[in-house]
C-alpha atoms as a PDB file:
ATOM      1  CA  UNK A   1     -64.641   1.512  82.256  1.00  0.00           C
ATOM      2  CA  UNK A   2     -64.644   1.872  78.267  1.00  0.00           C
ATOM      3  CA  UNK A   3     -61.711   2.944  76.891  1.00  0.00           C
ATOM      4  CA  UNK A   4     -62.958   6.355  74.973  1.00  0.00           C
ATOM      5  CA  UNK A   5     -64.779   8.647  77.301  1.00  0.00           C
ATOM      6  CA  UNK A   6     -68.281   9.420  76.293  1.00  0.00           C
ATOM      7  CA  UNK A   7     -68.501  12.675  73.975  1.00  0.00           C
ATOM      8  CA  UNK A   8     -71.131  14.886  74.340  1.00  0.00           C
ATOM      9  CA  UNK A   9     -72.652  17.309  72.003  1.00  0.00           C
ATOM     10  CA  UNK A  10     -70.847  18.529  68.964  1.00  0.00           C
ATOM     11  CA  UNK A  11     -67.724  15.838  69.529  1.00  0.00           C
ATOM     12  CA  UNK A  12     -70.393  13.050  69.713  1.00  0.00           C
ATOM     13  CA  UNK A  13     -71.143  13.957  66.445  1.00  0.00           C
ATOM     14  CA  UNK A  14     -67.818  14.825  64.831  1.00  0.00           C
ATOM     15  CA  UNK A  15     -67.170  11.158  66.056  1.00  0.00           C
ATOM     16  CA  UNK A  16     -69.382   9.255  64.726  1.00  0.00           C
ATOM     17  CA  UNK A  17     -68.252  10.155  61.354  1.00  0.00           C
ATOM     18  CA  UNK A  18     -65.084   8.521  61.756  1.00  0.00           C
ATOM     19  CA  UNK A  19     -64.782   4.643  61.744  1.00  0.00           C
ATOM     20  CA  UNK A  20     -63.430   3.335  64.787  1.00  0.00           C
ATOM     21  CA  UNK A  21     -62.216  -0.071  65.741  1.00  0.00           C
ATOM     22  CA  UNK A  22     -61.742  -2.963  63.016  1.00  0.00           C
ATOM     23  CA  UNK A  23     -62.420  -0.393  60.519  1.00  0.00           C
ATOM     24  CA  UNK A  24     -58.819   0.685  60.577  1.00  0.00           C
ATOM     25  CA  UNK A  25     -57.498  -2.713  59.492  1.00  0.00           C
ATOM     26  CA  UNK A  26     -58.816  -2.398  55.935  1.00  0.00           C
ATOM     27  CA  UNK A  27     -56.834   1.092  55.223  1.00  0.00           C
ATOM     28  CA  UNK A  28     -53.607  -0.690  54.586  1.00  0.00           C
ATOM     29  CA  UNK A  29     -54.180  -3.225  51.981  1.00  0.00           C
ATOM     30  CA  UNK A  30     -55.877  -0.169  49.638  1.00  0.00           C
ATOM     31  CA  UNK A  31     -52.477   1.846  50.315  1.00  0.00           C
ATOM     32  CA  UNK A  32     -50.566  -0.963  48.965  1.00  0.00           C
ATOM     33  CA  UNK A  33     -53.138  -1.919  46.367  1.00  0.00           C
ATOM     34  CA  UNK A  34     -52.531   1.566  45.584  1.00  0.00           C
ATOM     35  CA  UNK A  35     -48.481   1.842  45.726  1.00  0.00           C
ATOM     36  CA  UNK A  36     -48.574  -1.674  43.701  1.00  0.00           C
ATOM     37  CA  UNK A  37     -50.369  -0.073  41.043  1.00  0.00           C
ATOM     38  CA  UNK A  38     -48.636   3.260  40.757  1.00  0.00           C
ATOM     39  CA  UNK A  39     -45.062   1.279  40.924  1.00  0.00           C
ATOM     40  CA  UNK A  40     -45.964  -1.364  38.235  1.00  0.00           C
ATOM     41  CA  UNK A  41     -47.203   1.600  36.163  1.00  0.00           C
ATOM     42  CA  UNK A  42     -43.681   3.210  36.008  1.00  0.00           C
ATOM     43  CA  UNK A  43     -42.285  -0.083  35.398  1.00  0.00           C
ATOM     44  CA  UNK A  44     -44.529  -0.510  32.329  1.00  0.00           C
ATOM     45  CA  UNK A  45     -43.480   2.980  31.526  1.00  0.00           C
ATOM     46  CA  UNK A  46     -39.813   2.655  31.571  1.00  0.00           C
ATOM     47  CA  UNK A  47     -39.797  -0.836  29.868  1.00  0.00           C
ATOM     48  CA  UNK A  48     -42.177   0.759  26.687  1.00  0.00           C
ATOM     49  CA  UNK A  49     -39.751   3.670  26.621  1.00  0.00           C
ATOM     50  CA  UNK A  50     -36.674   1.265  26.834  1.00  0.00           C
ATOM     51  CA  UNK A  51     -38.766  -0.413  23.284  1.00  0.00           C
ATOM     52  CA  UNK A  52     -39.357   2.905  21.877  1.00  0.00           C
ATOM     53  CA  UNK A  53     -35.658   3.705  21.962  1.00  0.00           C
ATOM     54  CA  UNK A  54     -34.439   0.468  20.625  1.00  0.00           C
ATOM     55  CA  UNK A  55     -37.154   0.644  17.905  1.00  0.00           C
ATOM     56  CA  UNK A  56     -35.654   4.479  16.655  1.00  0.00           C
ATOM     57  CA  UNK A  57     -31.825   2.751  16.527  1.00  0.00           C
ATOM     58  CA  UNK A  58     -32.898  -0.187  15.035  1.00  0.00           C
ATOM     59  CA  UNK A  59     -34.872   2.236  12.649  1.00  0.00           C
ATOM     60  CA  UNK A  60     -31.867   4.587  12.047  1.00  0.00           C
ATOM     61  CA  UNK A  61     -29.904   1.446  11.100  1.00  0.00           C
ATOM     62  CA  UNK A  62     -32.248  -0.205   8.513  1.00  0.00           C
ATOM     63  CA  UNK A  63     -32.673   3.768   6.985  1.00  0.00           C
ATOM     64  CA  UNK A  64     -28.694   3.905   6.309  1.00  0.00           C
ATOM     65  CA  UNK A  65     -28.935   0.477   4.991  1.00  0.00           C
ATOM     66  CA  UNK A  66     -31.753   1.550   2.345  1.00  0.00           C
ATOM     67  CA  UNK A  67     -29.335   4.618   1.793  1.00  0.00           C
ATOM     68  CA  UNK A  68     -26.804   2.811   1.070  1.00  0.00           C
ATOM     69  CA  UNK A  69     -28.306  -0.128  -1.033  1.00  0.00           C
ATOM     70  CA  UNK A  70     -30.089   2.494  -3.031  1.00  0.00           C
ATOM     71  CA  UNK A  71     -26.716   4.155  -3.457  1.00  0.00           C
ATOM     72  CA  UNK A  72     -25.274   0.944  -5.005  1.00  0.00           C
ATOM     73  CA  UNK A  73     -28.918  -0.211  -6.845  1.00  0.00           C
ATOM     74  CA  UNK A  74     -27.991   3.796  -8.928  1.00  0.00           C
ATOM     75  CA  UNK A  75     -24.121   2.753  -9.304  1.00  0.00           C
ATOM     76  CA  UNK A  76     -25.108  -0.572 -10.941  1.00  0.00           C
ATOM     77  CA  UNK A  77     -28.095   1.447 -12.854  1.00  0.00           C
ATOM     78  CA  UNK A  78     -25.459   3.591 -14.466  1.00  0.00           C
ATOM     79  CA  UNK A  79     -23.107   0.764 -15.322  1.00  0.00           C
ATOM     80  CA  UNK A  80     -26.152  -0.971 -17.136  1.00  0.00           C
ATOM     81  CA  UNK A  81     -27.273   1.852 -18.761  1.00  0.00           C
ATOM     82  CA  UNK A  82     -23.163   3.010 -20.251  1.00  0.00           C
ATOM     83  CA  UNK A  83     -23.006  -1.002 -21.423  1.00  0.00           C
ATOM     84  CA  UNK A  84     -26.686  -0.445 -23.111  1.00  0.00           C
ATOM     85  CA  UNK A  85     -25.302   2.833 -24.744  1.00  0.00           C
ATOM     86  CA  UNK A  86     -25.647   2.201 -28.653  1.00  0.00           C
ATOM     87  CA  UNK A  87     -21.931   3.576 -29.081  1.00  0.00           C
ATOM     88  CA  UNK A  88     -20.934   0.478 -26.128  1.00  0.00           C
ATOM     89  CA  UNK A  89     -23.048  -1.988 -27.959  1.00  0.00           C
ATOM     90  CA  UNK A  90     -21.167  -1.312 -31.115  1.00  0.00           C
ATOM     91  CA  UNK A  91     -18.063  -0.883 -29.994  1.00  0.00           C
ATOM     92  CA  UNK A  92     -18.256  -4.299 -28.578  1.00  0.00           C
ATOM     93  CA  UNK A  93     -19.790  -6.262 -31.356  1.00  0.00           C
ATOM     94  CA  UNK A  94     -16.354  -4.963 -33.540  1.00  0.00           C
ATOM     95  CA  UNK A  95     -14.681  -6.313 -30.817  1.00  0.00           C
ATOM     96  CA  UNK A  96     -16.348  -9.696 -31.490  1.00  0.00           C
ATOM     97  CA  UNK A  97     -16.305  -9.633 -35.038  1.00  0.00           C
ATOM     98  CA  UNK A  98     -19.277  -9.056 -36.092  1.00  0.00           C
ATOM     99  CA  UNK A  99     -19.735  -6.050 -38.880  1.00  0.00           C
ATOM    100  CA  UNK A 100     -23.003  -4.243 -39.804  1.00  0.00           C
ATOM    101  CA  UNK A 101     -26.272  -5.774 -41.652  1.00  0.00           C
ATOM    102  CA  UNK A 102     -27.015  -4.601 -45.248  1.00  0.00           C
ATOM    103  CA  UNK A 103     -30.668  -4.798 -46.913  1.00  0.00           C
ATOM    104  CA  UNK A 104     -32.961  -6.664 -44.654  1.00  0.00           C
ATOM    105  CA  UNK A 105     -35.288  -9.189 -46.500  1.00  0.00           C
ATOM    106  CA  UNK A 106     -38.971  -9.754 -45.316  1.00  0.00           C
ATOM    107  CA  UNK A 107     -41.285 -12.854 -45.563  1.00  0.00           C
ATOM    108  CA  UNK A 108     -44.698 -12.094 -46.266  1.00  0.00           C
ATOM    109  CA  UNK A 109     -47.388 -14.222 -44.228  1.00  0.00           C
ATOM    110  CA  UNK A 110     -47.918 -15.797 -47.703  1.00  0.00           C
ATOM    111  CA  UNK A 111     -44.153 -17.361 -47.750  1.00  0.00           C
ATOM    112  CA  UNK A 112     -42.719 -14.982 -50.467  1.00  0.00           C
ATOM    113  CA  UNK A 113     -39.572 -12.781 -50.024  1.00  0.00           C
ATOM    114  CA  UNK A 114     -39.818  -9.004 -49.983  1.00  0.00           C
ATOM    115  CA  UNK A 115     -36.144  -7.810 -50.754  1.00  0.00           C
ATOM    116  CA  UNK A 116     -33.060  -9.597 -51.567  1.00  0.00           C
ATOM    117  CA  UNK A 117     -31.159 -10.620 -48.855  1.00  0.00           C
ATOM    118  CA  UNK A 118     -27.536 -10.295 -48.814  1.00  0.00           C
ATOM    119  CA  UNK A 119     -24.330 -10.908 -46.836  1.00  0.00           C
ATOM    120  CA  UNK A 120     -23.039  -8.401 -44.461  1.00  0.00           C
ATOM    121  CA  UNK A 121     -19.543  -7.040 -45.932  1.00  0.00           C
ATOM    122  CA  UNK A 122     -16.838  -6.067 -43.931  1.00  0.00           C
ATOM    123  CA  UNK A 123     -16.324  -3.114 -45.843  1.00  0.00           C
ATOM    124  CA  UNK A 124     -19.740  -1.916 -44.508  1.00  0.00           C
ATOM    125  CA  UNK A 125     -18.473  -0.738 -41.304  1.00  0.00           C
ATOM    126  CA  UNK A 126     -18.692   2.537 -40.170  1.00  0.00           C
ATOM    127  CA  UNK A 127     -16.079   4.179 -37.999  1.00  0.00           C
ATOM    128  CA  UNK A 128     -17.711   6.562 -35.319  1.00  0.00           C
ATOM    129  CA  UNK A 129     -16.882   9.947 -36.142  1.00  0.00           C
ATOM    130  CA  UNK A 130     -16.995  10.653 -32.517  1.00  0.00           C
ATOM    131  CA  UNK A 131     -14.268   8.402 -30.000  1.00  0.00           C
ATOM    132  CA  UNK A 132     -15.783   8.438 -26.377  1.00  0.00           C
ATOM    133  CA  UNK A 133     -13.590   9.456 -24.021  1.00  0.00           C
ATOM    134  CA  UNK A 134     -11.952   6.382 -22.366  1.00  0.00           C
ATOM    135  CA  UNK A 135     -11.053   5.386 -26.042  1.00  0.00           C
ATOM    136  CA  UNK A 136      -9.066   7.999 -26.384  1.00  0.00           C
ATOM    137  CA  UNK A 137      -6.336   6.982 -23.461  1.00  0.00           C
ATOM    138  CA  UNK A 138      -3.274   5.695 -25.436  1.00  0.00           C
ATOM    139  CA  UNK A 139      -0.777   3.331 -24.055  1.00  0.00           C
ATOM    140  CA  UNK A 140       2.646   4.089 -23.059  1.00  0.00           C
ATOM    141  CA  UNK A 141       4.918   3.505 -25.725  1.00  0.00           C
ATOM    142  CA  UNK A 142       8.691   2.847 -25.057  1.00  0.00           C
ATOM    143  CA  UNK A 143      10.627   5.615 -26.078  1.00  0.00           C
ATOM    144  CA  UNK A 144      13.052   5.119 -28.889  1.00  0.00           C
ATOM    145  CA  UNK A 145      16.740   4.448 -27.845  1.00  0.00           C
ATOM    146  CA  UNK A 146      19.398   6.934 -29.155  1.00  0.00           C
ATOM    147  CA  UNK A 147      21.992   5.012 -31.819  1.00  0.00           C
ATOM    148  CA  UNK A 148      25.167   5.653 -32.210  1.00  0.00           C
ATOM    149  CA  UNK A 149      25.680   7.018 -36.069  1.00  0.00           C
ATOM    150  CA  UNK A 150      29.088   7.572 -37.774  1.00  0.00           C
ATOM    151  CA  UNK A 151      30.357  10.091 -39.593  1.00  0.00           C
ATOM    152  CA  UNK A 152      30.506   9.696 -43.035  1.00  0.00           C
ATOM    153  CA  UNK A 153      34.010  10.033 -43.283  1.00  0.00           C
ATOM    154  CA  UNK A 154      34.871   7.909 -41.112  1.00  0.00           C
ATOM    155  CA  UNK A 155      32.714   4.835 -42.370  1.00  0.00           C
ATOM    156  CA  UNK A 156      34.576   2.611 -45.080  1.00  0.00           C
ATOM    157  CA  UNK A 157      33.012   1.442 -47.999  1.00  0.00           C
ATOM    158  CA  UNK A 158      31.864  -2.255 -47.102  1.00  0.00           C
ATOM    159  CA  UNK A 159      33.025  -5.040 -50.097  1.00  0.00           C
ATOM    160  CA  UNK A 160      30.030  -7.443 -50.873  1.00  0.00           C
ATOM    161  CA  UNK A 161      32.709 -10.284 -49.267  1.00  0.00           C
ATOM    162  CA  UNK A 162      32.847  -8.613 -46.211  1.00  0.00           C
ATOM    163  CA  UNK A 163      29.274  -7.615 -45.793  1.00  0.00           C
ATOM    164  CA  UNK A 164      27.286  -9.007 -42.686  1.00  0.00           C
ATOM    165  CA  UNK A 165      23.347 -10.205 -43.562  1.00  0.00           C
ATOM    166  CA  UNK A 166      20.851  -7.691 -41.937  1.00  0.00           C
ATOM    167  CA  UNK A 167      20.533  -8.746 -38.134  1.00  0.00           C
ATOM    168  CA  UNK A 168      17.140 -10.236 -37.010  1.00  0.00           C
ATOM    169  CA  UNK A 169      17.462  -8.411 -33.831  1.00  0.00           C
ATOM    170  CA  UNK A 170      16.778  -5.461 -35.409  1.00  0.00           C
ATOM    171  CA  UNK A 171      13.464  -4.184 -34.501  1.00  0.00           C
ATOM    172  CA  UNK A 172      11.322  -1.905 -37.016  1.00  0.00           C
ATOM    173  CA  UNK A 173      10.472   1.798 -35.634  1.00  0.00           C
ATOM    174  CA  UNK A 174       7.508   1.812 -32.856  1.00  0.00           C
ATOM    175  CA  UNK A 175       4.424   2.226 -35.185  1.00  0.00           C
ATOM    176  CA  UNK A 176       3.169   5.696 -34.779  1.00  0.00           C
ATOM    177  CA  UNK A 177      -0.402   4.711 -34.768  1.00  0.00           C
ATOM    178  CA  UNK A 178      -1.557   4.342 -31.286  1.00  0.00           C
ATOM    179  CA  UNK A 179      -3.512   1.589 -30.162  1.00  0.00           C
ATOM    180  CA  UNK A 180      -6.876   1.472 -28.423  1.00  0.00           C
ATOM    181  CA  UNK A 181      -6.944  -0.434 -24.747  1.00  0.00           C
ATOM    182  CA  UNK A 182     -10.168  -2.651 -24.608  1.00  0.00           C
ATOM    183  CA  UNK A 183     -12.767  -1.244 -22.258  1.00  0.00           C
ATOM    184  CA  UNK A 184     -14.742  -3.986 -21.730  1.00  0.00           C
ATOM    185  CA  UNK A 185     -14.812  -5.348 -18.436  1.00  0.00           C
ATOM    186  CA  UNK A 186     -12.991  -8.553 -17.750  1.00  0.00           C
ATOM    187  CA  UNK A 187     -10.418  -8.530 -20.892  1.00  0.00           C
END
């Protein structure tokens, strides 16, 4: 005896429409082909999110770096731009010595001299009428100590024999001009 029972009519039918047998075999690899595909799809997913997210930190990082580097690229900017000042540029060359030019003299492409050429005098320089501001700090000066003065009364008349010769520890009164601290960098 066969192990299915013989279907008549509309069964028959209905039954030949589904495989039967070694058919059934062949289901199972396509479910795993299936589950293998669908699982190494959220693994690719994760692992590109996982190098999205790195990517933005790594991004955020290098953009506060730029901030700050352009931060310090202005700073240094500024500082070029106060020592390129003409006020800075003079100020410094008085500094060094050097004074002001007078008449300039010219060659001509022919060899002669257009002018007369002269020597710079000291007593060409110009004093700024304006002081910029960090010229203007004074420096501390030590304030005078109070001396003792007699009365007049009480002081005798000194004789030239007993007279003392002017002490060289005596120090001349704090000169009441100020002076100017240097405000170039490194001195």
């Amino acid at each position: 005896m066969s192990r299915n029972p013989e279907l008549k009519g509309r069964a028959a039918r209905l039954a030949r429409l589904f495989p039967t047998g070694p058919g059934q075999a062949a289901r199972t690899p396509f479910v795993l082909l299936v589950v293998f595909l669908l699982g190494g799809g959220l693994i690719a997913l994760l692992v590109l999110n996982s190098a999205l997210s790195e990517g933005g930190f790594r991004l955020d990082d290098l953009q506060k770096d730029t901030k700050s580097l352009t931060d310090e690229e202005q700073a240094l900017q500024r500082d070029v731009d106060a020592y390129a000042a003409p006020d800075a540029l003079q100020r410094r060359a008085r500094e060094l010595g050097m004074v002001p030019g007078g008449d300039p003299a010219f060659l001509d492409p022919d060899g002669t001299v257009r002018g007369v050429p002269g020597a710079a005098e000291p007593a060409a320089l110009r004093i700024p009428a304006v002081i910029p501001p960090e010229a203007n700090v004074l420096e501390p000066t030590p304030t005078p100590t109070a001396t003792p003065t007699a009365t007049p009364e009480a002081t005798p008349t000194p004789t030239p024999a007993l007279s003392a010769p002017a002490s060289p520890e005596r120090t001349p009164a704090a000169d009441p001009t100020p002076t100017l601290p240097s405000t170039t960098p490194g001195r």
